[in-house]
Protein backbone atom coordinates (compact mmCIF):
# COMPACT_ATOMS: atom_id res chain seq x y z
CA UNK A 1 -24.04 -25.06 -35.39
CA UNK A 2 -22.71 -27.16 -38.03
CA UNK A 3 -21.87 -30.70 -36.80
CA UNK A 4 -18.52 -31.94 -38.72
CA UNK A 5 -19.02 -35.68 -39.65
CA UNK A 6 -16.06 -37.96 -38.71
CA UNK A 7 -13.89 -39.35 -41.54
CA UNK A 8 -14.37 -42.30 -42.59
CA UNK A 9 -11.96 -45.30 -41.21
CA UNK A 10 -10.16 -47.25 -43.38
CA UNK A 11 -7.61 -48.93 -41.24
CA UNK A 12 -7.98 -52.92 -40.46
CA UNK A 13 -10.03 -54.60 -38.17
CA UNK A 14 -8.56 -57.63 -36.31
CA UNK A 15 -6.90 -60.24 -38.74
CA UNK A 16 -8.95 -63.06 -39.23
CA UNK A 17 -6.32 -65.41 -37.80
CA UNK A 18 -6.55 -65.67 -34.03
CA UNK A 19 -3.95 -64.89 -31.42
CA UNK A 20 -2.68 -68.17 -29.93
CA UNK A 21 -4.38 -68.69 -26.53
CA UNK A 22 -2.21 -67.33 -23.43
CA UNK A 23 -2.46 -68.68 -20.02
CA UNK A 24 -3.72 -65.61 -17.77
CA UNK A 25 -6.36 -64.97 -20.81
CA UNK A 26 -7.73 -68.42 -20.49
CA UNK A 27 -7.84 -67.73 -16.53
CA UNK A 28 -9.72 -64.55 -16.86
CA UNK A 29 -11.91 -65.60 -19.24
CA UNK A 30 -12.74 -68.85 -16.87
CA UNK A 31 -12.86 -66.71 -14.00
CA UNK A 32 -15.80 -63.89 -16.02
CA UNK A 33 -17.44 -67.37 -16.96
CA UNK A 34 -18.15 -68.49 -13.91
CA UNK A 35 -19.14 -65.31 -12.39
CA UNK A 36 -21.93 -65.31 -15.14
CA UNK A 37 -23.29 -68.60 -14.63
CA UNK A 38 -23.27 -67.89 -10.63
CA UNK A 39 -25.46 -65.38 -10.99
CA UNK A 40 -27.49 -66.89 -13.47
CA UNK A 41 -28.03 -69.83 -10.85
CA UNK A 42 -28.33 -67.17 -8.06
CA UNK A 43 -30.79 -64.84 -9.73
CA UNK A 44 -34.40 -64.82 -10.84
CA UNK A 45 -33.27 -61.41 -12.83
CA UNK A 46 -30.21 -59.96 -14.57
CA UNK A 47 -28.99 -57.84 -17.26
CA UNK A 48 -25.85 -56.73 -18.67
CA UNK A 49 -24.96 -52.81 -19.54
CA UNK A 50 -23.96 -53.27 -23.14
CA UNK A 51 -22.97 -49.38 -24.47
CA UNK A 52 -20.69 -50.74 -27.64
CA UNK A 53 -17.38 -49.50 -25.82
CA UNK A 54 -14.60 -52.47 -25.82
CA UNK A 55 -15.41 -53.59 -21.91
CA UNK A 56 -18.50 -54.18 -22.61
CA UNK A 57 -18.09 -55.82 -25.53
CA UNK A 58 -15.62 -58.47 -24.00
CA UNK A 59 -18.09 -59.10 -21.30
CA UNK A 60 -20.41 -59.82 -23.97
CA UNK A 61 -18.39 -61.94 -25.59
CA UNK A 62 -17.26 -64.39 -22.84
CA UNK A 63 -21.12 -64.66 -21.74
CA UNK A 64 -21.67 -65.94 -25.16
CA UNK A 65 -19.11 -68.59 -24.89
CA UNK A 66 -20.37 -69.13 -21.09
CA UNK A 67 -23.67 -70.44 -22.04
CA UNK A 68 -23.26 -71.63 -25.81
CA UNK A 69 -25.24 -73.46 -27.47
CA UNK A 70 -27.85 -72.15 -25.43
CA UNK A 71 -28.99 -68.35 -25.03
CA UNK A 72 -28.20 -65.66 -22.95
CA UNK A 73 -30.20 -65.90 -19.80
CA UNK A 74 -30.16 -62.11 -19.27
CA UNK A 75 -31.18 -59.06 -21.44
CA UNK A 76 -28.71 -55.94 -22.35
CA UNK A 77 -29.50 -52.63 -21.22
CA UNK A 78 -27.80 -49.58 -22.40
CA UNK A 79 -28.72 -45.77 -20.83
CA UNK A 80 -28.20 -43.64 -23.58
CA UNK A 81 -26.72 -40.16 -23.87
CA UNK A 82 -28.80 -38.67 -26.93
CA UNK A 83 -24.98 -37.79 -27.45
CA UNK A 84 -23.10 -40.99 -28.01
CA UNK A 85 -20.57 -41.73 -30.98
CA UNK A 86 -22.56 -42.47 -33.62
CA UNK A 87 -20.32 -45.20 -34.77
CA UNK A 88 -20.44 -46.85 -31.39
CA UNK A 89 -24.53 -46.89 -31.40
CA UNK A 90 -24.17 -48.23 -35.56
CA UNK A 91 -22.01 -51.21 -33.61
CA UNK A 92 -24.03 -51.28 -30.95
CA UNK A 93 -27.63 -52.31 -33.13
CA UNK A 94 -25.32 -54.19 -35.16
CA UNK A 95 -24.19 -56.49 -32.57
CA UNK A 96 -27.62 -56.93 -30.96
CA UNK A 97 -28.82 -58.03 -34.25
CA UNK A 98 -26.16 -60.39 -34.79
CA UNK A 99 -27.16 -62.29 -32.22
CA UNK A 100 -30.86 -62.04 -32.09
CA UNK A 101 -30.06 -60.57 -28.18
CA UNK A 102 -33.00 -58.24 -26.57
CA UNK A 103 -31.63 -54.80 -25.97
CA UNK A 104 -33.67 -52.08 -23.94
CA UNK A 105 -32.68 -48.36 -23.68
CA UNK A 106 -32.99 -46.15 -21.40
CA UNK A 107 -33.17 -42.64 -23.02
CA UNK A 108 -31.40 -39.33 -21.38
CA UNK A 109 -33.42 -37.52 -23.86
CA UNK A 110 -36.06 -38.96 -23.14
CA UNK A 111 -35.96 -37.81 -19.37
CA UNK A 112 -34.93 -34.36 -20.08
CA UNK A 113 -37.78 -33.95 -22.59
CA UNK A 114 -40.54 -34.12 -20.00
CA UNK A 115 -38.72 -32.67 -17.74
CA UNK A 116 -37.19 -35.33 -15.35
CA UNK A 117 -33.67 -34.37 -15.75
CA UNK A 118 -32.01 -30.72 -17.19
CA UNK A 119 -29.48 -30.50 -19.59
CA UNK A 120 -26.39 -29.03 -17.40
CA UNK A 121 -24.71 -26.29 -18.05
CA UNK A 122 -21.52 -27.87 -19.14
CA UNK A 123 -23.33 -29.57 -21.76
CA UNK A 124 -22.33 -33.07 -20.60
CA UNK A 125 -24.66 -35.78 -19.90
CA UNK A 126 -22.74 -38.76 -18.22
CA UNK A 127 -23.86 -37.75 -14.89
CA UNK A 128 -27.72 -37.65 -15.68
CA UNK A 129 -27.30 -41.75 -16.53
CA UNK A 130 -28.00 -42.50 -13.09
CA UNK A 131 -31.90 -41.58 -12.88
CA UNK A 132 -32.55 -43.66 -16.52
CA UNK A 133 -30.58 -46.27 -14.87
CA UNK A 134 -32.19 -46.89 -11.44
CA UNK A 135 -35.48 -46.63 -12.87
CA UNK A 136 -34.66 -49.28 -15.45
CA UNK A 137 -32.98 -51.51 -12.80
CA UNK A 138 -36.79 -50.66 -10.27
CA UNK A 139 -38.94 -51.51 -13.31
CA UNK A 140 -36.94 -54.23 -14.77
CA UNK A 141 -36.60 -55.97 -11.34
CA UNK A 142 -33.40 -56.84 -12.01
CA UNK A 143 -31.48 -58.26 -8.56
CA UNK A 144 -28.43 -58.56 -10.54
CA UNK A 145 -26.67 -55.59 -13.39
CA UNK A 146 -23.70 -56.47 -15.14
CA UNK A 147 -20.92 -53.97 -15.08
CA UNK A 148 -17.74 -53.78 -17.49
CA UNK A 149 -15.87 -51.69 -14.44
CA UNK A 150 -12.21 -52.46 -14.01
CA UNK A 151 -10.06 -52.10 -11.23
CA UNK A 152 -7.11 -50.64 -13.08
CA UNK A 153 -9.23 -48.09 -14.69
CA UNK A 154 -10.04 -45.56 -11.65
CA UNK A 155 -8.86 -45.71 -7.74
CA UNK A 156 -13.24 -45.71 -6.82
CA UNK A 157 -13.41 -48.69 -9.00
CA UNK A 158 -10.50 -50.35 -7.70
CA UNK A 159 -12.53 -50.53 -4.11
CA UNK A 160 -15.02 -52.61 -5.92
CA UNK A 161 -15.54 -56.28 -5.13
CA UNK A 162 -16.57 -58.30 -8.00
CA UNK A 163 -20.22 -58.58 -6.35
CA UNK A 164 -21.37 -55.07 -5.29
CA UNK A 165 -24.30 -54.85 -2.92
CA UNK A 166 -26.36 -51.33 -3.67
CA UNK A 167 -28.97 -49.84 -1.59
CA UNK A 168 -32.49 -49.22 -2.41
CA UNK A 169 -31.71 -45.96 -3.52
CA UNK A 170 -28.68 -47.34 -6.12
CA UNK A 171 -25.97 -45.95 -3.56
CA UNK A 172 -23.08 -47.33 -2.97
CA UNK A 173 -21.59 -47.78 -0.09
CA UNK A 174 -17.76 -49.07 0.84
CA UNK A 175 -18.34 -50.20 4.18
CA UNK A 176 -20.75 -52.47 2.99
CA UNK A 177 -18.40 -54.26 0.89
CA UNK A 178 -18.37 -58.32 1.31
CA UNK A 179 -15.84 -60.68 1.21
CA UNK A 180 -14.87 -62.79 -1.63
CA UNK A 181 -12.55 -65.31 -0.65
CA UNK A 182 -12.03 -68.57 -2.67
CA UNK A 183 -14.41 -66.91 -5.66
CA UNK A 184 -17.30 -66.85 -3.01
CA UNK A 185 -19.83 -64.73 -3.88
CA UNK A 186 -22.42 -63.12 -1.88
CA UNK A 187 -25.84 -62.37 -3.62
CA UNK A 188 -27.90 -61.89 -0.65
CA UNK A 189 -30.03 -58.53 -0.93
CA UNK A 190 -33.02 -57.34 0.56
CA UNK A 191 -36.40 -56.06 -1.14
CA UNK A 192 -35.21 -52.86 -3.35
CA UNK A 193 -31.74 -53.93 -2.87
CA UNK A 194 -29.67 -55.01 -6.06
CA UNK A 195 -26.14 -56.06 -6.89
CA UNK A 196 -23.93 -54.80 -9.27
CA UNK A 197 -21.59 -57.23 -10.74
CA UNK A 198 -18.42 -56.69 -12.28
CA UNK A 199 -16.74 -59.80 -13.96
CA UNK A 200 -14.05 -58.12 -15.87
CA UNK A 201 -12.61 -56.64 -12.27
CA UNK A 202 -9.01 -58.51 -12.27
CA UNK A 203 -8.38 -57.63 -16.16
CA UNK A 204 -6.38 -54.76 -17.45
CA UNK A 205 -6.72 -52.61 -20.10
CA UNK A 206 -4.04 -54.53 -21.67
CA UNK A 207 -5.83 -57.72 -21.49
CA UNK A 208 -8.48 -56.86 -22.42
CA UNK A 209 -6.72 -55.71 -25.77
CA UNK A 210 -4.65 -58.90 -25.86
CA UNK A 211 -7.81 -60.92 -25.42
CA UNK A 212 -9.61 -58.97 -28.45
CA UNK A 213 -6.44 -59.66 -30.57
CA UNK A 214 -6.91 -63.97 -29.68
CA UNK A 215 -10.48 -64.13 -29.72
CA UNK A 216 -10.81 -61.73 -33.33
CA UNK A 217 -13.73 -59.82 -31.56
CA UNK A 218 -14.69 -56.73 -34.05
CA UNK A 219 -14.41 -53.22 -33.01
CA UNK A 220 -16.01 -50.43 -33.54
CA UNK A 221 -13.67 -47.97 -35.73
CA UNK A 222 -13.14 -45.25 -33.50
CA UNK A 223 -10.79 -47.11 -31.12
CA UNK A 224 -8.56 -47.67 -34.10
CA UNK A 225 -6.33 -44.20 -35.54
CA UNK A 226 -8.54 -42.48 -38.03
CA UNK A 227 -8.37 -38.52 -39.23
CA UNK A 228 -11.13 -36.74 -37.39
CA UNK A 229 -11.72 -33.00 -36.61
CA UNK A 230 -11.43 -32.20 -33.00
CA UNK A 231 -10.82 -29.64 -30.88
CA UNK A 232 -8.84 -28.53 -27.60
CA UNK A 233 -10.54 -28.36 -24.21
CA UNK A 234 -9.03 -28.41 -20.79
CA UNK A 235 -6.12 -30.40 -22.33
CA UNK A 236 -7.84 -32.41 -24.04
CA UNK A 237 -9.51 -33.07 -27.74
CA UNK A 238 -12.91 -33.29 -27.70
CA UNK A 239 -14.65 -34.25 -31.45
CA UNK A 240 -17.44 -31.44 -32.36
CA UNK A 241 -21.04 -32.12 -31.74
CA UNK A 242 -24.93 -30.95 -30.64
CA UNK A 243 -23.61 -31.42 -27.07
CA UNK A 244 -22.17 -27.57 -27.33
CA UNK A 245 -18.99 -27.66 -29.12
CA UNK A 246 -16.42 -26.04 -30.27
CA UNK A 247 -17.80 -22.87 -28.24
CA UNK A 248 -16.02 -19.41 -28.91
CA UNK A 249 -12.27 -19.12 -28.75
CA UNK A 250 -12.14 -23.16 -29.92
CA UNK A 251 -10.48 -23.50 -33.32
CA UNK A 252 -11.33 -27.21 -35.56
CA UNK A 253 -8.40 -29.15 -36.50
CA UNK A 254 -8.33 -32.56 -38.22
CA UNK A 255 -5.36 -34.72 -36.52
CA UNK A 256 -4.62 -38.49 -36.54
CA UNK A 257 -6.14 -39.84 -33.21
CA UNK A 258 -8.10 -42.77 -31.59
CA UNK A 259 -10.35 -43.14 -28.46
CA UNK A 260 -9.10 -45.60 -25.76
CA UNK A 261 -12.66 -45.31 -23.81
CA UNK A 262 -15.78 -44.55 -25.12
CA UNK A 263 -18.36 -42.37 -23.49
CA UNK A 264 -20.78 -39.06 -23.79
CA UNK A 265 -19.08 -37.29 -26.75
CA UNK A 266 -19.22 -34.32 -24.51
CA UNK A 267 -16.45 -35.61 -22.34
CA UNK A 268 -14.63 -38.50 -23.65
CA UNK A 269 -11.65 -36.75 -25.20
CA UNK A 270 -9.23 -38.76 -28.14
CA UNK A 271 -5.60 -39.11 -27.56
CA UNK A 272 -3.27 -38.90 -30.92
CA UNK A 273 -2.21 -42.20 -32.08
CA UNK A 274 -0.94 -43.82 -35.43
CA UNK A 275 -2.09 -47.09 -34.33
CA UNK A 276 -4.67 -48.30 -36.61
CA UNK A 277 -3.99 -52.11 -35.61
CA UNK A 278 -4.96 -54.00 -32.58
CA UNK A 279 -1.00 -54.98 -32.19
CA UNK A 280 -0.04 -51.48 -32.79
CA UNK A 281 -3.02 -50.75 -29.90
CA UNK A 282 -1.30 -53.57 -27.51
CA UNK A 283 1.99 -51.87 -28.31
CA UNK A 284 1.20 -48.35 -27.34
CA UNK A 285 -0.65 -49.58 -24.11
CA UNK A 286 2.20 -51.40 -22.73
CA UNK A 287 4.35 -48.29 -23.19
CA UNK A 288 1.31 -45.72 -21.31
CA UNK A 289 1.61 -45.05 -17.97
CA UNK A 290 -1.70 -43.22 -17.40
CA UNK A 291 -4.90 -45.25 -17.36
CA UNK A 292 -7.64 -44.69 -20.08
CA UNK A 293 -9.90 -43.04 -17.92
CA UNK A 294 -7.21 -40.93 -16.63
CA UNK A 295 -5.65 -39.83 -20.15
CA UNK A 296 -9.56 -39.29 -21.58
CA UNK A 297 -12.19 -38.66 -19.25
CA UNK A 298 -13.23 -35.57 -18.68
CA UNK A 299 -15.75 -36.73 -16.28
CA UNK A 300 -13.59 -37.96 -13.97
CA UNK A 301 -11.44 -34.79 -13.62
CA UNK A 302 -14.41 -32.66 -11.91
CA UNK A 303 -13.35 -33.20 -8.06
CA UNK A 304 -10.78 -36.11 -6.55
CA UNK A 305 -13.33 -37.93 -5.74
CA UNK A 306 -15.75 -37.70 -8.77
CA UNK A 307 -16.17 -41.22 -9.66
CA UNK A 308 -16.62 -42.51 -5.88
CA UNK A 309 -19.08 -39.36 -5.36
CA UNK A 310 -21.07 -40.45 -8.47
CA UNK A 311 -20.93 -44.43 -7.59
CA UNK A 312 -22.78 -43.44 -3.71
CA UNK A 313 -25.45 -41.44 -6.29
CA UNK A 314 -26.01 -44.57 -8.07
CA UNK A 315 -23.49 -44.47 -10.86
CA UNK A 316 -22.08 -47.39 -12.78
């Protein structure tokens, strides 16, 4: 099968001139910053899930500014697909290099090449990230993993607290859910316990768009409108790939669209858009009325309870 390569994107980034400063930024950003440095005080071990979509990318950001001049006291970690954007992993390196930061991967491919995991029949590989991911987090010893999970984004994440105790196994489980009054946060775990942390939890989609207009953060291109070939599936269009499409019956067409979440390309579905700024972005959000994950995620549309199911298993 012949894999179409995306057009190239020629809209603009971010101007260089940034956004004046609003109030509730400055409070979430304080608020992520001092969820960082608590766990760096609170844990021997820590790392941060950096994939190249924009949540992650703000929560790398604002850990820069939390411990600047010094480094970052944590590593990034990214389980990878084998069938991400390709401009997203480009970013991805990019950034890492940027920075002189220490990136480790955790390889789907990798797994299903010697026979760990099997490719499933739908062709989608966002559920087999949990296996990469709890070994990493067992060998890594990590007590702490940074999350870019919202509460706005999905009605399993919006149980979260911002410190999420999981079992030795990776599961999680509500009723075990501490809490956080006064910005208290409980660390305590036992042996093969770890806790997920999620200091973006109280931001929206729409601030974290406003805050990547004031702080000028870069992109990658796909979140801005571009031409690209897609096709329809289940409602939604889904760009052409390895991953096992178009299949029979599914036509190519080249349309004006943008990603508002980025994922496996195998179920992370575009939505048209003309908005090839990061106001014209801000503008269109503040008009939606479905989340990202809702309008894009094909994922999250297997069962009601998909994303809670997935998070007991282990799941981001």
């Amino acid at each position: 099968m012949t894999v179409v390569t995306p057009a190239v994107f020629t809209g603009p980034q971010p101007s260089p001139a940034p956004a004046s400063p609003m109030p509730h930024l400055e409070a979430l950003e304080a608020e992520a910053a001092h969820i960082f440095r608590e766990v760096a005080g609170e844990f021997d071990r820590s790392t941060l899930l950096f994939s190249g979509g924009k949540d992650s990318i703000v929560m790398l950001h604002v850990a820069l500014k939390a411990f600047a001049p010094a480094p970052l006291p944590f590593s990034l970690l990214h389980v990878d697909t084998g069938h991400n954007f390709p401009e997203v992993i480009a970013y991805r390196d990019r950034i890492v290099e940027k920075h002189g930061l220490h990136l480790e991967v955790a390889s789907v491919q990798s797994y299903i090449d010697d026979g760990r995991l099997r490719e499933r029949p739908d062709g989608t590989r966002n559920p087999l990230q949990t296996v990469p991911l709890l070994d990493a987090v067992r060998d890594g010893r990590f007590g702490a993993v940074f999350g870019g999970g919202r509460r706005d984004e999905e009605k399993a994440r919006a149980k979260e607290r911002i410190f999420s105790l999981r079992d030795e196994f990776g599961g999680w489980d509500p009723r075990r859910q501490r809490p956080e009054l006064w910005q208290l946060y409980n660390g305590r775990h036992q042996p093969g316990e770890h806790v997920r942390v999620f200091p973006l939890s109280n931001w929206t989609e729409l601030d974290v768009w406003q805050y990547i207009e004031q702080e000028n953060i870069e992109l990658p291109e796909i979140y801005f409108a571009h031409w690209r070939e897609v096709f329809q599936r289940d409602g939604m269009w889904l760009a052409p790939g390895e991953w096992g499409g178009p299949r029979d019956g599914e036509s190519l067409t080249e349309r004006q669209v943008r990603y508002r979440t980025v994922g496996d390309m195998s179920c992370t579905g575009a939505v048209d858009s003309s908005a090839s700024t990061v106001g014209a972005v801000i503008a269109e959000i503040a008009a939606s009325r479905v989340t990202e994950r809702g309008a894009s995620r094909a994922d999250d549309r297997m069962s009601e309870a998909a994303m809670e199911d997935r998070k007991r298993e282990g799941y981001f």
